[in-house]
N, C-alpha and C. Protein backbone atom coordinates (compact mmCIF):
# COMPACT_ATOMS: atom_id res chain seq x y z
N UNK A 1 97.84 -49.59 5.75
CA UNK A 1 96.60 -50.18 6.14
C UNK A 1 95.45 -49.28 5.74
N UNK A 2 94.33 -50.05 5.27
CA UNK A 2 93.24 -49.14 4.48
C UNK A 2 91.92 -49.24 5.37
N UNK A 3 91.41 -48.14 5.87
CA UNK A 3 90.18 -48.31 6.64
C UNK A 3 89.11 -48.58 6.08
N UNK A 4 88.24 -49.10 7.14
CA UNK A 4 87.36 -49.72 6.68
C UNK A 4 86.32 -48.45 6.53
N UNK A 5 85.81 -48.10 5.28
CA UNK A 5 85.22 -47.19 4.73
C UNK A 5 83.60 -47.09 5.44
N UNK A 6 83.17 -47.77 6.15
CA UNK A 6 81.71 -47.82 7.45
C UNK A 6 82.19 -47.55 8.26
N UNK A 7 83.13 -47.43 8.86
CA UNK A 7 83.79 -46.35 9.90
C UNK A 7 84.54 -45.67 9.47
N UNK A 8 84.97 -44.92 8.81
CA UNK A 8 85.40 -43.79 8.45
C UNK A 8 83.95 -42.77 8.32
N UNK A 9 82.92 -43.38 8.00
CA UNK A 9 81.69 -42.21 7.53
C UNK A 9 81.43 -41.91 8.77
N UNK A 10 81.35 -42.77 9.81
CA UNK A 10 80.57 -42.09 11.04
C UNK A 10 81.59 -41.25 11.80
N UNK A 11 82.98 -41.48 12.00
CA UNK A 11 83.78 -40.41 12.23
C UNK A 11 83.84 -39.57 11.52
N UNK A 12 83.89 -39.59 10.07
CA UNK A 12 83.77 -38.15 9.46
C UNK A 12 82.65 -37.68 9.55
N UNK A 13 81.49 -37.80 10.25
CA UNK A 13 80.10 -37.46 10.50
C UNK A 13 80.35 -36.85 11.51
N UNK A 14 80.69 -37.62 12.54
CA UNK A 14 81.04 -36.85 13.99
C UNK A 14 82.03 -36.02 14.12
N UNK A 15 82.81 -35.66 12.93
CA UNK A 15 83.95 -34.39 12.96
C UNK A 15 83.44 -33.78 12.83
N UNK A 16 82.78 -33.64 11.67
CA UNK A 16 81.75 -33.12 10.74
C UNK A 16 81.10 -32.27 11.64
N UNK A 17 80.19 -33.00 12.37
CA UNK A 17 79.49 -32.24 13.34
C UNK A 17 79.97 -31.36 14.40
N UNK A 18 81.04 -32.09 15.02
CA UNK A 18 81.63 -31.29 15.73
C UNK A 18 82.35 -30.13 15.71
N UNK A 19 82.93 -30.52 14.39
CA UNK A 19 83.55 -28.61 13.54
C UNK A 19 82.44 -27.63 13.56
N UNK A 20 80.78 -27.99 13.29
CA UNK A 20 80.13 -27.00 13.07
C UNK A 20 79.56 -26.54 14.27
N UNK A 21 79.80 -27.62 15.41
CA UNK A 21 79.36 -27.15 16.55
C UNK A 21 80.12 -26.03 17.05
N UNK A 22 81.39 -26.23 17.66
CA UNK A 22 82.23 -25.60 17.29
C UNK A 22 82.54 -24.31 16.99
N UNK A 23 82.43 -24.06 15.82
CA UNK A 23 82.16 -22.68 14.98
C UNK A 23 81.36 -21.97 15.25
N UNK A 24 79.94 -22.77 15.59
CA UNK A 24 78.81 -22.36 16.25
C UNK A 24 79.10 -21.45 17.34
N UNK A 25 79.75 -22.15 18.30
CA UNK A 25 80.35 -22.09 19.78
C UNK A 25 80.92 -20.47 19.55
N UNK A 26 82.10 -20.90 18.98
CA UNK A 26 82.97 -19.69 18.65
C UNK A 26 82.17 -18.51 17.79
N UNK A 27 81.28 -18.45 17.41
CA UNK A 27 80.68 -17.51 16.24
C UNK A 27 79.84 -16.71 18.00
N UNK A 28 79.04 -17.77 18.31
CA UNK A 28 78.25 -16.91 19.84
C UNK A 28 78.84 -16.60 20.99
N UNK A 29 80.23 -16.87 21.30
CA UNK A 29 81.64 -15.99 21.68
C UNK A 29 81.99 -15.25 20.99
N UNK A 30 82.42 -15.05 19.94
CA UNK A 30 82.36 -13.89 19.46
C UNK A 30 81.37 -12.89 19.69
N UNK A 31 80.29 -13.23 19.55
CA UNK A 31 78.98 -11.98 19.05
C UNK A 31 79.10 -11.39 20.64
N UNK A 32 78.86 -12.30 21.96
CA UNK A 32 79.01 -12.12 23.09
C UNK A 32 80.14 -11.24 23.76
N UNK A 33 81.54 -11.71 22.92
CA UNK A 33 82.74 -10.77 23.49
C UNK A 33 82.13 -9.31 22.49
N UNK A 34 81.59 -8.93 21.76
CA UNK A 34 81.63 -7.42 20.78
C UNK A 34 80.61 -7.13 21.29
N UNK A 35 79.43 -7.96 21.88
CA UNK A 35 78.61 -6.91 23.07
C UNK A 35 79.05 -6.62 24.07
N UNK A 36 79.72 -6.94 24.98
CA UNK A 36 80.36 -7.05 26.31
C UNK A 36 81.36 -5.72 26.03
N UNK A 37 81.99 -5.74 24.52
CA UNK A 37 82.92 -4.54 24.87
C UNK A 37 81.87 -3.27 24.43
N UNK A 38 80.75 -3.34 23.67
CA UNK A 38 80.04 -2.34 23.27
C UNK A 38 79.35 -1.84 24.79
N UNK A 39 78.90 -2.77 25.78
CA UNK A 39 77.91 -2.61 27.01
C UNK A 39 79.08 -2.02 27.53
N UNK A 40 80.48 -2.37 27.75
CA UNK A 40 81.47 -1.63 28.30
C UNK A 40 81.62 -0.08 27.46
N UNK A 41 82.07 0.12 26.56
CA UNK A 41 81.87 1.40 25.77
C UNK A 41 80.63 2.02 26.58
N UNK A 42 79.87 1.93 26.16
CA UNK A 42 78.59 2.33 26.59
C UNK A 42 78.64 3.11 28.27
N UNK A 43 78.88 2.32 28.81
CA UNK A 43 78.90 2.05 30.24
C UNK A 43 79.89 3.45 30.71
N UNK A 44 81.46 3.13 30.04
CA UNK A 44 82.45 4.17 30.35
C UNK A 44 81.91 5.58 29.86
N UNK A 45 81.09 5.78 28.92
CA UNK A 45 80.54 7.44 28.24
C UNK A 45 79.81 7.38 29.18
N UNK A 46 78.35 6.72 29.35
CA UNK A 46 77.68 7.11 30.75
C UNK A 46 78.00 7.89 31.60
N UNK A 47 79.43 6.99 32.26
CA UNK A 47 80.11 7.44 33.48
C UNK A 47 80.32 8.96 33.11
N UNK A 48 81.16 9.07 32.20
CA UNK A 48 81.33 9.87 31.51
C UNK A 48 81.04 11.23 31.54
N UNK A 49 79.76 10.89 31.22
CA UNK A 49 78.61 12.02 31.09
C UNK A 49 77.80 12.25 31.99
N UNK A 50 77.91 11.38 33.23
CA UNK A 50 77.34 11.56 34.81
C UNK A 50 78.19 12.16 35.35
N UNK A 51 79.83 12.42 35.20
CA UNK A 51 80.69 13.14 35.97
C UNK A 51 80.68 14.32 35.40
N UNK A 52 80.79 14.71 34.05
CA UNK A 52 80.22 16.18 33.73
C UNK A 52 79.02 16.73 33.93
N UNK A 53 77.73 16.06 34.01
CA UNK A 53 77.15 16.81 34.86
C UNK A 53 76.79 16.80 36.10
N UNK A 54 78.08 15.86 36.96
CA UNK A 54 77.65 16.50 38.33
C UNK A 54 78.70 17.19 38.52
N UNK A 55 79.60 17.86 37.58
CA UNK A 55 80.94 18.62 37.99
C UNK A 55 79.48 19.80 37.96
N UNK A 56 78.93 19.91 36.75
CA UNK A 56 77.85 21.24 36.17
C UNK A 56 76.69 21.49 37.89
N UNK A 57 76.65 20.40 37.97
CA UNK A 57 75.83 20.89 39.27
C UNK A 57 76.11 21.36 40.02
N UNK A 58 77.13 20.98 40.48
CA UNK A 58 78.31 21.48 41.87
C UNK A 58 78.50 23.12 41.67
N UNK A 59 78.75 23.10 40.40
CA UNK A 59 79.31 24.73 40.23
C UNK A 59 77.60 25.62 40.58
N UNK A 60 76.82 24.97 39.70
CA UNK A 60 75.61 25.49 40.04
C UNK A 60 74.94 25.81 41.56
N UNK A 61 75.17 24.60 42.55
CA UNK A 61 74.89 24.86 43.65
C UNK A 61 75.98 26.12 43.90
N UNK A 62 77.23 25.66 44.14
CA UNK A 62 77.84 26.75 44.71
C UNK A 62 77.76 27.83 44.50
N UNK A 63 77.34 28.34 43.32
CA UNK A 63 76.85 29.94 42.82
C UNK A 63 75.45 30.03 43.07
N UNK A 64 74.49 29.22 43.73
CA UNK A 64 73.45 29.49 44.13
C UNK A 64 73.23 29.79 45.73
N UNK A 65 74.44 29.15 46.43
CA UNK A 65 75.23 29.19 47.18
C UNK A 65 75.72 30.49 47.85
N UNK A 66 76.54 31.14 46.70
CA UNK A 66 77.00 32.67 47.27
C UNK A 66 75.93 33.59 46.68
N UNK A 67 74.80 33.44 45.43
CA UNK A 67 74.05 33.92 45.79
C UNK A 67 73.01 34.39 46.64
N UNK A 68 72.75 33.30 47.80
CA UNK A 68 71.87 32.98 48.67
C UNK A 68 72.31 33.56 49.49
N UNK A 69 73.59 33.63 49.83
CA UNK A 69 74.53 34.47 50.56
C UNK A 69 74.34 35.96 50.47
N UNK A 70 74.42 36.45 49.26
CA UNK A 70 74.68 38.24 49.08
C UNK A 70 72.92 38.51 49.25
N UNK A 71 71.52 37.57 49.10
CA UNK A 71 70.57 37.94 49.53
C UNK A 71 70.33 38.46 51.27
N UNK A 72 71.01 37.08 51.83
CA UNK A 72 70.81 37.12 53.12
C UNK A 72 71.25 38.70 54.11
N UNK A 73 72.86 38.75 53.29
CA UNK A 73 73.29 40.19 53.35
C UNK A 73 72.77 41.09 53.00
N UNK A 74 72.28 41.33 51.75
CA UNK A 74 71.23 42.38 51.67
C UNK A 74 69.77 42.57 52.64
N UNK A 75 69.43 41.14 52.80
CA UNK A 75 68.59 41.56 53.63
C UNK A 75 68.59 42.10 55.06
N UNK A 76 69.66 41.40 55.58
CA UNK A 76 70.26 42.01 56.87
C UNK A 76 70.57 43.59 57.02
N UNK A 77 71.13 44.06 55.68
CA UNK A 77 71.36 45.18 55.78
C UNK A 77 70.38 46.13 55.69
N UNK A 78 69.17 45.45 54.85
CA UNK A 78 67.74 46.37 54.89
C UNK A 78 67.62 46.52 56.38
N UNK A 79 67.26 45.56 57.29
CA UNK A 79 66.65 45.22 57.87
C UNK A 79 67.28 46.44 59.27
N UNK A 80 68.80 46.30 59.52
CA UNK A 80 69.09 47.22 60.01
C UNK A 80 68.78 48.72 59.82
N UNK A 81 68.75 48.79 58.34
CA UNK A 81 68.70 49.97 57.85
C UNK A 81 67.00 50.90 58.21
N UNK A 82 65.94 49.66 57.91
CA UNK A 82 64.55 49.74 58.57
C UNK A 82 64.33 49.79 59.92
N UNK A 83 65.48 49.65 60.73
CA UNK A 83 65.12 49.71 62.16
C UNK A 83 65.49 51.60 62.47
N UNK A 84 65.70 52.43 61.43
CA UNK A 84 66.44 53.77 61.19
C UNK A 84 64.57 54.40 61.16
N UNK A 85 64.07 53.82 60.24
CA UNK A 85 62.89 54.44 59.47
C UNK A 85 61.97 54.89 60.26
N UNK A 86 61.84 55.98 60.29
CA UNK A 86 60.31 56.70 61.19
C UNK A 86 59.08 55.63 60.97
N UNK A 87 58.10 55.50 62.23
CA UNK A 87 56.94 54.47 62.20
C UNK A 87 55.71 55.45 61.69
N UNK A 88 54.84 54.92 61.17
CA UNK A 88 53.62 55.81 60.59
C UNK A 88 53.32 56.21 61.80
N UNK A 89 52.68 55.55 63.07
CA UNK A 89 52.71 56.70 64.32
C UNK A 89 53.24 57.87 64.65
N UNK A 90 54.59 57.38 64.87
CA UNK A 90 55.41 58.97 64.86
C UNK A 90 55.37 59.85 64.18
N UNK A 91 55.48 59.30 62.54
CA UNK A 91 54.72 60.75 61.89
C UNK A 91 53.83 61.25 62.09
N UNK A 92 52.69 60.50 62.21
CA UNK A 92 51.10 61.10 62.49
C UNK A 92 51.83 62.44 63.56
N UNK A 93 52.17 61.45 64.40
CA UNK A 93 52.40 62.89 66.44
C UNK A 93 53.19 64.30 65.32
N UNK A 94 54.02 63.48 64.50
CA UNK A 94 54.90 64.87 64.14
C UNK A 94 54.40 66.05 63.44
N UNK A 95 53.20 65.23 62.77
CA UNK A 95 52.34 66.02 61.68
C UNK A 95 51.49 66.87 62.32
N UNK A 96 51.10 66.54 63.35
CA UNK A 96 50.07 67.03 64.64
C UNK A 96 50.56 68.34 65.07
N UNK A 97 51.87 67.74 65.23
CA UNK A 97 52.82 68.93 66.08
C UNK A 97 53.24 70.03 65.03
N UNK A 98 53.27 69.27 64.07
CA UNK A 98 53.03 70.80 62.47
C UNK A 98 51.97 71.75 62.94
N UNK A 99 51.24 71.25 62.25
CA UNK A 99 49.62 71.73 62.42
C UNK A 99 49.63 72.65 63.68
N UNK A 100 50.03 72.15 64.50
CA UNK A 100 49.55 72.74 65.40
C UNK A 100 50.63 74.18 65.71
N UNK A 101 51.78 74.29 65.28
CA UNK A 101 52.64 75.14 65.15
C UNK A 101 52.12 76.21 63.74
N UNK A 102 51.77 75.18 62.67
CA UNK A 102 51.62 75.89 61.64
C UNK A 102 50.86 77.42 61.51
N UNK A 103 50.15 77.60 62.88
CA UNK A 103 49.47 78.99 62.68
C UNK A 103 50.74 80.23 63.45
N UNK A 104 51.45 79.69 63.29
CA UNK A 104 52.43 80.36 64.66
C UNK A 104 53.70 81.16 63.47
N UNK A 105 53.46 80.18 62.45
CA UNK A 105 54.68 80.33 61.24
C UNK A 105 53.88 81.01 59.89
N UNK A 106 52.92 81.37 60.00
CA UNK A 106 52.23 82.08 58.85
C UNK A 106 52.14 83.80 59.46
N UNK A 107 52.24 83.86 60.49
CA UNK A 107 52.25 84.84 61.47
C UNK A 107 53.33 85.74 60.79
């Protein structure tokens, strides 16, 4: 049986079309799936590179950390050590008490 050639054109029109739709379809799925894995790529280095430098920070605090530490100690230890130190008063009295001996020792 031989078709009737005025319908055959408009179905092969509407294949026609529909193959290129189609392709269309599939061509902007495609482009869509190779961004999606690039925004993923992307995404995983980020991460990536946000966990190395907050490993870099961490270490940083913590050595700012025990530095802050061996200050505090040092200062504590001044601080004791300054509670040792003669006051400018007392010298003055002691210097007084020179002086005032000092004619006793040239003698």
């Amino acid at each position: 049986m031989q078709s009737n050639p005025e319908t055959q054109d408009p179905v092969s029109a509407l294949l026609s079309e529909f193959n290129t739709k189609l392709r269309d379809i599939e061509e902007r799925q495609r482009l869509i799936k190779e961004r999606v894995l690039l925004i993923g790529e992307n995404l995983l280095n980020s991460k990536e590179e946000t966990i190395k430098e907050i490993s870099k920070l961490k270490v940083k605090i913590e050595n700012l950390e025990k530095e802050m530490e061996r200050i505090k100690d040092a200062f504590s230890s001044f601080i004791e050590e300054s509670q040792n130190f003669a006051r400018k008063s007392e010298l003055e009295i002691l210097q007084k008490q020179f002086k005032m001996f000092q004619p006793l020792i040239k003698k």
